[in-house]
Protein backbone atom coordinates (compact mmCIF):
# COMPACT_ATOMS: atom_id res chain seq x y z
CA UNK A 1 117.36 150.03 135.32
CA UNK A 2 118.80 147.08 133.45
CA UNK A 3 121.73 144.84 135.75
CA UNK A 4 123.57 145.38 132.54
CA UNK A 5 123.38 149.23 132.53
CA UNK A 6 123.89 149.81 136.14
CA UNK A 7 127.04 147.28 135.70
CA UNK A 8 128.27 149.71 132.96
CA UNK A 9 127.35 153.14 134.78
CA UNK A 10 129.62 151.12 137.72
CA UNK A 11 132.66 151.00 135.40
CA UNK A 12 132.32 154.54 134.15
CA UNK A 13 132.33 155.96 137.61
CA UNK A 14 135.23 154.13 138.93
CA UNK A 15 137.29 154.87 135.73
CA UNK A 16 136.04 158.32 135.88
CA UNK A 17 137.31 158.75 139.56
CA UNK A 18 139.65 156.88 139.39
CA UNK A 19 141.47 158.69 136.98
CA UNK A 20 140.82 162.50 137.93
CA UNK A 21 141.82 162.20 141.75
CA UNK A 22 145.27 160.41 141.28
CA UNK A 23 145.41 163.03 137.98
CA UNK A 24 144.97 166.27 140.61
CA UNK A 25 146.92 164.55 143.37
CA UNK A 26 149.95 164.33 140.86
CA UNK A 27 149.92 168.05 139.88
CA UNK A 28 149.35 168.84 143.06
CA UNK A 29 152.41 166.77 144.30
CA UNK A 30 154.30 168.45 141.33
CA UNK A 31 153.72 171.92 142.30
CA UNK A 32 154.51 171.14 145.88
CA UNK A 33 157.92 169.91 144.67
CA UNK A 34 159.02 172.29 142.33
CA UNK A 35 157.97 174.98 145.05
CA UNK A 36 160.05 173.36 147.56
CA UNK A 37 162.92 172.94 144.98
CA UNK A 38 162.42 176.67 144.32
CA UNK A 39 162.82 177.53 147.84
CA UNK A 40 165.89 174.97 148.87
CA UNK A 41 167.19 174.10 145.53
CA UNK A 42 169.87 172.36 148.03
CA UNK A 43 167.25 169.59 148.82
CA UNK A 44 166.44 169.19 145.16
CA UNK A 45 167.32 165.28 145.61
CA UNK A 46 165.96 164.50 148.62
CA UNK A 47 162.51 166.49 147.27
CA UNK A 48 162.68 165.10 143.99
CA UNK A 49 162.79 161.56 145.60
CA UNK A 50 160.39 161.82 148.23
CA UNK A 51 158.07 163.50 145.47
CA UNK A 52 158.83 160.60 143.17
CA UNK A 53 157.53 158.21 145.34
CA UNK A 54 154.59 160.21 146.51
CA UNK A 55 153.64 160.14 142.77
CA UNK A 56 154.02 156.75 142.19
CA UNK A 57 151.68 156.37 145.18
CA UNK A 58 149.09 158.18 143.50
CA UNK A 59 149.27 156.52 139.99
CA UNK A 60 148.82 153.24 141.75
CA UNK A 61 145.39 154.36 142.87
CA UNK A 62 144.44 155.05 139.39
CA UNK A 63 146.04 151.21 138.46
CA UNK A 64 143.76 149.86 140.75
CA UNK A 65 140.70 151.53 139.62
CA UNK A 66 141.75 150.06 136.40
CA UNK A 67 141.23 146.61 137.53
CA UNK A 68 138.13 147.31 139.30
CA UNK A 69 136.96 148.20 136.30
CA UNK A 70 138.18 145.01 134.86
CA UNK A 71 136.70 142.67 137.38
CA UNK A 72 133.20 144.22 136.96
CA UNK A 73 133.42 144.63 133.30
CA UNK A 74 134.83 140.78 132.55
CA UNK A 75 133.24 138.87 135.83
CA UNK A 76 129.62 137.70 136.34
């Protein structure tokens, strides 16, 4: 295999799970919330903050695999 294909199978696969794990942590971290809202809508703030955050979390994983992606696509 060419350096230059294996360099772009490399970005593929870090975009690739980079983006579907934070993707299924973030529904999964929805669901979680809105069940726990559903249950105690008296801690909707406190859930919906903590849940927030949690998400935030997640998308920066898929943020950094963006810039991995970056550094192997634009650095010898």
């Amino acid at each position: 295999m060419e350096p230059e294909v294996a360099k772009l199978m490399a970005i593929a696969i870090v975009m690739g799970l980079g983006t579907v794990f934070p993707a299924i942590a973030i529904g999964w971290i929805g669901s979680k919330g809105a069940d726990a809202i559903g249950r105690n809508p008296e801690a909707a703030s406190k859930v919906q903050t903590a849940m927030i955050l949690a998400i935030a979390f997640a998308e920066a994983i898929a943020i950094y695999a963006l810039v991995i992606s970056l550094i192997l696509k634009f650095v010898d």
